[in-house]
PDB file of N, CA and C in Angstrom:
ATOM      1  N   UNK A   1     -24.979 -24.456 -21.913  1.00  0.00           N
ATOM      2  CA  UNK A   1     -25.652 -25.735 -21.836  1.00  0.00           C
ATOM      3  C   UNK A   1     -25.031 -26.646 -22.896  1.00  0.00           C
ATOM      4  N   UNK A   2     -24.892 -27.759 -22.404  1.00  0.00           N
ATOM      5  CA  UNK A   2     -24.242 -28.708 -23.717  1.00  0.00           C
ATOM      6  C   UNK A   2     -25.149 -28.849 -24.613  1.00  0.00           C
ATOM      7  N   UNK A   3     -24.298 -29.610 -25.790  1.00  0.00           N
ATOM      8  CA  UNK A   3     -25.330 -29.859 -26.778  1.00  0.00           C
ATOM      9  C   UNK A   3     -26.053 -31.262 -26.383  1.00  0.00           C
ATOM     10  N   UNK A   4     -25.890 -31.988 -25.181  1.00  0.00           N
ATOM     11  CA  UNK A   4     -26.838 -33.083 -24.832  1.00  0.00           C
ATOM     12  C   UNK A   4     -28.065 -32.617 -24.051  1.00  0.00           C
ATOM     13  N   UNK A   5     -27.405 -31.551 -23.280  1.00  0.00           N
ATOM     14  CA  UNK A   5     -28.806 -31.258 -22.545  1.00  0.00           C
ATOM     15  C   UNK A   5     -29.544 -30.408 -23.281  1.00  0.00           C
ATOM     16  N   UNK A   6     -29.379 -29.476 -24.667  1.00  0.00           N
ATOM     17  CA  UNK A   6     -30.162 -28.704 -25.225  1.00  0.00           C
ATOM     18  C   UNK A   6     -31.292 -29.795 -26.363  1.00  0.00           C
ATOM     19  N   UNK A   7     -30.236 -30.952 -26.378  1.00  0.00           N
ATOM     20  CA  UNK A   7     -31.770 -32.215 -27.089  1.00  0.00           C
ATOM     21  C   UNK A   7     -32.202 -32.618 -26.272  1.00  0.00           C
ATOM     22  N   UNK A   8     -31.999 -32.890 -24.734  1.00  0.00           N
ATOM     23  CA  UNK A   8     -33.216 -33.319 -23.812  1.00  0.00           C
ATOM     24  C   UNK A   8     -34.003 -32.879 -23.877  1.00  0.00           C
ATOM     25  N   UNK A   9     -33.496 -31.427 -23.451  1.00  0.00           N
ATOM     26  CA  UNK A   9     -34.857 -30.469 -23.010  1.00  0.00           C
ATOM     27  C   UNK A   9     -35.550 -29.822 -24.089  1.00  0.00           C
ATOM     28  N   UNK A  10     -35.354 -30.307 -25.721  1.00  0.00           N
ATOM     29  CA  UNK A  10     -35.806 -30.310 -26.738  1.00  0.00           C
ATOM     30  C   UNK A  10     -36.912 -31.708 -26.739  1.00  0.00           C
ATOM     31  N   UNK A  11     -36.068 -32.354 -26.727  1.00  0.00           N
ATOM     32  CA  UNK A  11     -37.156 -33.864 -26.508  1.00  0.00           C
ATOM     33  C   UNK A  11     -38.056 -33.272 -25.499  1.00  0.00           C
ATOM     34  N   UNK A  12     -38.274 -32.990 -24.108  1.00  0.00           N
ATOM     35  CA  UNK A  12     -39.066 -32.922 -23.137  1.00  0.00           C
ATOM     36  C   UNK A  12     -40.165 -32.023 -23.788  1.00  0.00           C
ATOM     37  N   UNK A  13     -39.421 -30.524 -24.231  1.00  0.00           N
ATOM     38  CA  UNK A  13     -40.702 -30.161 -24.685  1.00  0.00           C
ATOM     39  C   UNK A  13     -41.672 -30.317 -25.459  1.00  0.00           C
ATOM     40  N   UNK A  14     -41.017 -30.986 -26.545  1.00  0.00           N
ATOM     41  CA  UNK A  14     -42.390 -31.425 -27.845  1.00  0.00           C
ATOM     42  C   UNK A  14     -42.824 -32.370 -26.894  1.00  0.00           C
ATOM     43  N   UNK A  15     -42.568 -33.502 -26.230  1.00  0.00           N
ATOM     44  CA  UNK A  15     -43.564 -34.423 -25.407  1.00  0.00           C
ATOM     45  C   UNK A  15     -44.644 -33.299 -24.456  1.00  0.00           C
ATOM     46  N   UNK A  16     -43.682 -32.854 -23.762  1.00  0.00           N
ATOM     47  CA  UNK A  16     -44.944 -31.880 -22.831  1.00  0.00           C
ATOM     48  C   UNK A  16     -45.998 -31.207 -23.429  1.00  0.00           C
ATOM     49  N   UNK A  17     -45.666 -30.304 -24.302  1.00  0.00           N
ATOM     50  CA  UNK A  17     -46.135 -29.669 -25.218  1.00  0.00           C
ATOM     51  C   UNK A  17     -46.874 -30.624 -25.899  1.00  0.00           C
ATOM     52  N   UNK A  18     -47.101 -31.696 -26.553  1.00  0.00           N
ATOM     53  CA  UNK A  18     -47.771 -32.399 -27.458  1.00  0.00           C
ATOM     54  C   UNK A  18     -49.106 -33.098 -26.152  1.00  0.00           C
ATOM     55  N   UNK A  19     -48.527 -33.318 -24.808  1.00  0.00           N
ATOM     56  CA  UNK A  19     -49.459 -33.844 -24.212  1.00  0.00           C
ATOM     57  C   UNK A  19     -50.447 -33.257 -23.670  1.00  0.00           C
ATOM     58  N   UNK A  20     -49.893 -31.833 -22.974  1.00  0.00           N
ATOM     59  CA  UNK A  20     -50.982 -30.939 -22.509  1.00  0.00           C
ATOM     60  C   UNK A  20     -51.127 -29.309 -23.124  1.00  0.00           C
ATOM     61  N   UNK A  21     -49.865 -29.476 -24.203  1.00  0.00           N
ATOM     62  CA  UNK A  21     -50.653 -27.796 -24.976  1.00  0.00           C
ATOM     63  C   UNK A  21     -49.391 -26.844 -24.469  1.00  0.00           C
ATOM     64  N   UNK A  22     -49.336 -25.718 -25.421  1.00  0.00           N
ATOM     65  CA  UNK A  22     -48.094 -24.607 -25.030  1.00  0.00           C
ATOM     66  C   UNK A  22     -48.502 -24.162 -24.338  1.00  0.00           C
ATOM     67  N   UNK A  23     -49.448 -23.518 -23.935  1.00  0.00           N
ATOM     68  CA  UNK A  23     -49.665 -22.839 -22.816  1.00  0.00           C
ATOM     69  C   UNK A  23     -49.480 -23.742 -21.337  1.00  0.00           C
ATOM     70  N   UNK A  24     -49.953 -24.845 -21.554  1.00  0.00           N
ATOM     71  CA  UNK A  24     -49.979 -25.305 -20.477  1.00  0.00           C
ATOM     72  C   UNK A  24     -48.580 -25.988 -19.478  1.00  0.00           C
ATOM     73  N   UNK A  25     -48.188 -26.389 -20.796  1.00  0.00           N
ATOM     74  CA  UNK A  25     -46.257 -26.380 -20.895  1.00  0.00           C
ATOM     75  C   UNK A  25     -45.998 -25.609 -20.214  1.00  0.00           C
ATOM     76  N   UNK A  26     -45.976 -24.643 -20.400  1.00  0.00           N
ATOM     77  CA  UNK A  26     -45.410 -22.886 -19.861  1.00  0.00           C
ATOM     78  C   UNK A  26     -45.536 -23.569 -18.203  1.00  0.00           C
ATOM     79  N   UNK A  27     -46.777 -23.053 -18.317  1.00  0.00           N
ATOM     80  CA  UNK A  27     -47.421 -23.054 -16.851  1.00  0.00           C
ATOM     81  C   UNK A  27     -46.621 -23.947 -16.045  1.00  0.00           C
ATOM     82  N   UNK A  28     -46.749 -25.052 -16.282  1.00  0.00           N
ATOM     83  CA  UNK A  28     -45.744 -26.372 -15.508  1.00  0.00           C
ATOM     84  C   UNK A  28     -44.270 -25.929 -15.324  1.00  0.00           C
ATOM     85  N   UNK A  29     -43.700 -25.078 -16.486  1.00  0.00           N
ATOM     86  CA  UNK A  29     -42.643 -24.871 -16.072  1.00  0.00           C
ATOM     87  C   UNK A  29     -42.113 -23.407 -15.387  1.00  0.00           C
ATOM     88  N   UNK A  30     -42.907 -23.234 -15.657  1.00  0.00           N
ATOM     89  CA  UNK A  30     -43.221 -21.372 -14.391  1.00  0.00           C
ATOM     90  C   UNK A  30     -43.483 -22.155 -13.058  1.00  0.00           C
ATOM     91  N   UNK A  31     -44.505 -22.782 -13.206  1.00  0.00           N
ATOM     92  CA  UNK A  31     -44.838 -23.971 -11.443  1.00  0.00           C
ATOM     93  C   UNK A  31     -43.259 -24.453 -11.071  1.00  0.00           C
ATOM     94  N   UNK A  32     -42.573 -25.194 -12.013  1.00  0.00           N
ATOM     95  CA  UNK A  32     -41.147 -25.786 -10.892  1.00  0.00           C
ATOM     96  C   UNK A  32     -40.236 -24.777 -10.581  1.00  0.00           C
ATOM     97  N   UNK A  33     -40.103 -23.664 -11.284  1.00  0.00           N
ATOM     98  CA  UNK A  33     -39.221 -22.435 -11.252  1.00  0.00           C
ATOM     99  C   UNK A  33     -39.370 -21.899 -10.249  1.00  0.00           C
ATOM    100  N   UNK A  34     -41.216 -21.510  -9.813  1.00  0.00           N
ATOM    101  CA  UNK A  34     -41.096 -20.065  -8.953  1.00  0.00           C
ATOM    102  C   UNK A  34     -41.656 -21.151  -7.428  1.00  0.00           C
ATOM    103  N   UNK A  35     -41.842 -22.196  -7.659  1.00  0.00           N
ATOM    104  CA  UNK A  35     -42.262 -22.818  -6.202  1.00  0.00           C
ATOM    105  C   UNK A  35     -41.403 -23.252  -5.894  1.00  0.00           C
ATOM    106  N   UNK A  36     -41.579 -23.077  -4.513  1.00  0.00           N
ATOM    107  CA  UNK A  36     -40.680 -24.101  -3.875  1.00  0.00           C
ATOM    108  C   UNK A  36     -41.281 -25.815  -3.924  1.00  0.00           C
ATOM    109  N   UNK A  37     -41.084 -25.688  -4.863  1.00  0.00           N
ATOM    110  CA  UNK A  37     -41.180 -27.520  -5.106  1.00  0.00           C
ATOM    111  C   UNK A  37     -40.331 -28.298  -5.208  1.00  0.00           C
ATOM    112  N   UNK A  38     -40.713 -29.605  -4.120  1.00  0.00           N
ATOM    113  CA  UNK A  38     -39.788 -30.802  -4.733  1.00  0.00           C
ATOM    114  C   UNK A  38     -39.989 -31.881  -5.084  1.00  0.00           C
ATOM    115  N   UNK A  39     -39.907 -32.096  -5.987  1.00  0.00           N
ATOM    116  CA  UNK A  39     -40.532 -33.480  -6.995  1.00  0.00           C
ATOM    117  C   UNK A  39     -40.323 -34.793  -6.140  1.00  0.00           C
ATOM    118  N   UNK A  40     -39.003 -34.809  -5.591  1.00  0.00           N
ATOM    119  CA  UNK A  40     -38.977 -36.028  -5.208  1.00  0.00           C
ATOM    120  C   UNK A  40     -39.946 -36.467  -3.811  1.00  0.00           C
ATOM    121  N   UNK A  41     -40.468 -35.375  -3.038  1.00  0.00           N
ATOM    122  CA  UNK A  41     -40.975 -35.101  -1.684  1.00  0.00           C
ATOM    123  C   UNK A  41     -42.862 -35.374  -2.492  1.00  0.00           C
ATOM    124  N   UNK A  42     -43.281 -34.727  -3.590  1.00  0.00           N
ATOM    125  CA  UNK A  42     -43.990 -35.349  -4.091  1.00  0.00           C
ATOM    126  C   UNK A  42     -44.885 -36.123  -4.658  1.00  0.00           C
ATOM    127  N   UNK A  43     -43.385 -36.886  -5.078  1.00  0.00           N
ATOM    128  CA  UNK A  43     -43.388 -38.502  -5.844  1.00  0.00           C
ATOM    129  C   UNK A  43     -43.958 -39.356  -4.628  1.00  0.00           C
ATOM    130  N   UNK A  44     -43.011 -39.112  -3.824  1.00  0.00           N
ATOM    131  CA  UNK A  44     -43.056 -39.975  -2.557  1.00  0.00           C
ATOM    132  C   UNK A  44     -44.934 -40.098  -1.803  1.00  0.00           C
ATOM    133  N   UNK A  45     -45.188 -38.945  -1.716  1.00  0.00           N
ATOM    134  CA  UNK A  45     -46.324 -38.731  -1.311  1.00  0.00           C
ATOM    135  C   UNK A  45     -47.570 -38.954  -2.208  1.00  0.00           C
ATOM    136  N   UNK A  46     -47.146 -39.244  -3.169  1.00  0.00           N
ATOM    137  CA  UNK A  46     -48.265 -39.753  -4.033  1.00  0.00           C
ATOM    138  C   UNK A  46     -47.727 -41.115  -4.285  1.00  0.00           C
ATOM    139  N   UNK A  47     -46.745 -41.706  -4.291  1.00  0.00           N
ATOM    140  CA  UNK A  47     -47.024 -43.182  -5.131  1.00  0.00           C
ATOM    141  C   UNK A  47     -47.061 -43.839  -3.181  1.00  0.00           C
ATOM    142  N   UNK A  48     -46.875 -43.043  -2.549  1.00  0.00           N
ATOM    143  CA  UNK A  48     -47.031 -43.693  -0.681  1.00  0.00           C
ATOM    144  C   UNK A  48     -48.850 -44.416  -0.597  1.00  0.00           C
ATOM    145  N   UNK A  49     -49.548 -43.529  -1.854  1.00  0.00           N
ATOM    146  CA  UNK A  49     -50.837 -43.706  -1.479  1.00  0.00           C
ATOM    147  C   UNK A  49     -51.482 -44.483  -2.273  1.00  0.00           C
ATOM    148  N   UNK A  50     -50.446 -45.033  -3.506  1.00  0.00           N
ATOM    149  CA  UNK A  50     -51.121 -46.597  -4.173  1.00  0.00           C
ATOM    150  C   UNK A  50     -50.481 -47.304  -3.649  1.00  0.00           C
ATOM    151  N   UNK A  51     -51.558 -48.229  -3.260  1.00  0.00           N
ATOM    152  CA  UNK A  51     -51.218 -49.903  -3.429  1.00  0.00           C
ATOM    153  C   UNK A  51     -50.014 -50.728  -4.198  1.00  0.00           C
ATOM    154  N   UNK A  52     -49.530 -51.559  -3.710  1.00  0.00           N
ATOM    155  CA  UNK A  52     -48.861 -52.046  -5.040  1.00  0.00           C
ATOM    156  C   UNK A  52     -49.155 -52.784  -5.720  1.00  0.00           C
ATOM    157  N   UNK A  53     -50.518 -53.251  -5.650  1.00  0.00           N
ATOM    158  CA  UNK A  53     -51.454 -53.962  -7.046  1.00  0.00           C
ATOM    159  C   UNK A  53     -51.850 -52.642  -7.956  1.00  0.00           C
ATOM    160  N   UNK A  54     -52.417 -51.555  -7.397  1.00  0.00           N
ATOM    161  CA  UNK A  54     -52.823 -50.375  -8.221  1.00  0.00           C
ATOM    162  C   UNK A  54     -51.263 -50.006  -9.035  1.00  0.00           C
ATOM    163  N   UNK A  55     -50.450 -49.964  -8.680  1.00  0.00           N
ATOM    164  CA  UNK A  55     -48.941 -49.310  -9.098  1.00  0.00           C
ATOM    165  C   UNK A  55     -48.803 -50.261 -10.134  1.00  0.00           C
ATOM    166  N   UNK A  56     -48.881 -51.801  -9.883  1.00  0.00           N
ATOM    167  CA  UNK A  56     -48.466 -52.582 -10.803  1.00  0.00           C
ATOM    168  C   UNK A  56     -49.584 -53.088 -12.085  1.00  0.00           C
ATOM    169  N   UNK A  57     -50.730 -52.461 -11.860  1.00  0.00           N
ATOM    170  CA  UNK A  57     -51.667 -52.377 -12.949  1.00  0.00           C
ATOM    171  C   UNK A  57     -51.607 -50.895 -13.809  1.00  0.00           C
ATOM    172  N   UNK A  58     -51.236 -49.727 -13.153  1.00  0.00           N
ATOM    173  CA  UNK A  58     -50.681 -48.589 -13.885  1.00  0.00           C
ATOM    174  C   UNK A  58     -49.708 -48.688 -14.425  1.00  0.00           C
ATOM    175  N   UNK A  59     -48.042 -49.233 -14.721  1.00  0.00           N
ATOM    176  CA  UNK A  59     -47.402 -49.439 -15.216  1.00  0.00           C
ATOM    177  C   UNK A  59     -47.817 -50.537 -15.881  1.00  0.00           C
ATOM    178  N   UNK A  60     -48.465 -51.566 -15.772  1.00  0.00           N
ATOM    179  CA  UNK A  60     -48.654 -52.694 -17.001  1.00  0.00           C
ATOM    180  C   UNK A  60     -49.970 -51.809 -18.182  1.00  0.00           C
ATOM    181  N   UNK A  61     -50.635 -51.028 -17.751  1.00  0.00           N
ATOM    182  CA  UNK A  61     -51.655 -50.083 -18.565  1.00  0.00           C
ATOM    183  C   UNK A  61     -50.663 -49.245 -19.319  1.00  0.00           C
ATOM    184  N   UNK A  62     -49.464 -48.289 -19.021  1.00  0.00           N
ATOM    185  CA  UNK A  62     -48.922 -47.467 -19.505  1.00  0.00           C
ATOM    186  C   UNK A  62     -47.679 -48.483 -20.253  1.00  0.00           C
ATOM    187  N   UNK A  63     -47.195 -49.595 -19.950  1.00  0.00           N
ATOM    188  CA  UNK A  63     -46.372 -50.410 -20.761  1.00  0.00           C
ATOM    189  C   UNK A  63     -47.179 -50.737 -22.103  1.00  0.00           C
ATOM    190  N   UNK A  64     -48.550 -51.247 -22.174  1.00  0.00           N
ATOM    191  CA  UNK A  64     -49.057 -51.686 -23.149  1.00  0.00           C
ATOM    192  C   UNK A  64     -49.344 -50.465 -24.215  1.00  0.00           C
ATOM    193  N   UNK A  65     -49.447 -49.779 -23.663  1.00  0.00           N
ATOM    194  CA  UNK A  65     -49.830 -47.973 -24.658  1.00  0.00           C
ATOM    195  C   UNK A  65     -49.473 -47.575 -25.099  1.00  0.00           C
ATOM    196  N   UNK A  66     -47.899 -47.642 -24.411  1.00  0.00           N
ATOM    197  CA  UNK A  66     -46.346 -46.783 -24.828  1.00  0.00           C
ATOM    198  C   UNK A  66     -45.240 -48.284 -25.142  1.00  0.00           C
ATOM    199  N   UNK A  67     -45.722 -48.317 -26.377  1.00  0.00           N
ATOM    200  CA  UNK A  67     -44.404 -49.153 -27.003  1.00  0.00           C
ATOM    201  C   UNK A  67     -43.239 -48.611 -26.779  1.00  0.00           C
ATOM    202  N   UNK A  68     -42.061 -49.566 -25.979  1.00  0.00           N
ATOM    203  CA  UNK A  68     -40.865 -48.757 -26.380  1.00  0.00           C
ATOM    204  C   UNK A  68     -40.209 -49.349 -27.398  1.00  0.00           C
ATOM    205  N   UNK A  69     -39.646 -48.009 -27.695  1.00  0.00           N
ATOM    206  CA  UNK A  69     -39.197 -47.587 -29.367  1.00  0.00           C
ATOM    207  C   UNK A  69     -37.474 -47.880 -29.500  1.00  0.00           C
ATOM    208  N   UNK A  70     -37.308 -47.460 -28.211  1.00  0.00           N
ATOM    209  CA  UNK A  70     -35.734 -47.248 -28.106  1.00  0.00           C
ATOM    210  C   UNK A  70     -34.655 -48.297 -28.081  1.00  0.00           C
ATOM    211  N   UNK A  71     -33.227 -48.285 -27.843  1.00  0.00           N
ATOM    212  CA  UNK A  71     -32.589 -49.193 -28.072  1.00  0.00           C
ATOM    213  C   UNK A  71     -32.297 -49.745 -26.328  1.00  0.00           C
ATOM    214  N   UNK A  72     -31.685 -50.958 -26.737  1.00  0.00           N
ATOM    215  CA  UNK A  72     -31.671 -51.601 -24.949  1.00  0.00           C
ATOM    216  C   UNK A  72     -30.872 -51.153 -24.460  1.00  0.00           C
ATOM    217  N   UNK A  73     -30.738 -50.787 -23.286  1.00  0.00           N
ATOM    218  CA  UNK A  73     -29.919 -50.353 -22.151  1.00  0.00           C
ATOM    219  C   UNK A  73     -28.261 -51.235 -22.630  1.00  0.00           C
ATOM    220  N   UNK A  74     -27.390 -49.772 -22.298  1.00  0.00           N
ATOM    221  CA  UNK A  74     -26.100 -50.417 -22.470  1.00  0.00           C
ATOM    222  C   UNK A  74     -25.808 -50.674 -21.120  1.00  0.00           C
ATOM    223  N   UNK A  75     -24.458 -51.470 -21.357  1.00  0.00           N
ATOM    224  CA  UNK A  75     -23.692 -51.683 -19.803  1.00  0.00           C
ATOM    225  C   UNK A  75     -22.682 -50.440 -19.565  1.00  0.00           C
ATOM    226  N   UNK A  76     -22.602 -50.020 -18.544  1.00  0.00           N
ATOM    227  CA  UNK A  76     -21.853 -48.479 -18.375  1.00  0.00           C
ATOM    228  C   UNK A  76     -20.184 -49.259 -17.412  1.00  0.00           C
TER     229      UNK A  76
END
């Protein structure tokens, strides 16, 4: 694994972990491993079932909460 993807998935876990608990961490990631799951099949099926006033009041709720911290998008 590179050394970029071993700080992602360093970053991911203290977030996961800080939001719902080690154990529960685990669990989520035993869930994408042993299911046949697909996130994107999902995504789809759940954001199919908000509104896009509800969608655009959940992202303006989670924009105001979660300051971003980070630096601005480069040009690639």
């Amino acid at each position: 694994m590179s050394e970029n993807n071993i700080a992602l998935v360093s970053r991911c876990m203290d977030i996961l972990c800080s939001q719902v608990g080690i154990v529960d961490a685990e669990r989520f990631i035993y869930i994408m491993r042993s299911e046949a799951f697909d996130y994107t099949k999902w995504q789809r099926d759940h954001y199919d079932n908000i509104s896009p006033n509800e969608l655009d009041a959940a992202v303006d709720k989670f924009s105001a909460e979660n300051e971003f911290k980070g630096s601005k998008a480069k040009d690639i």
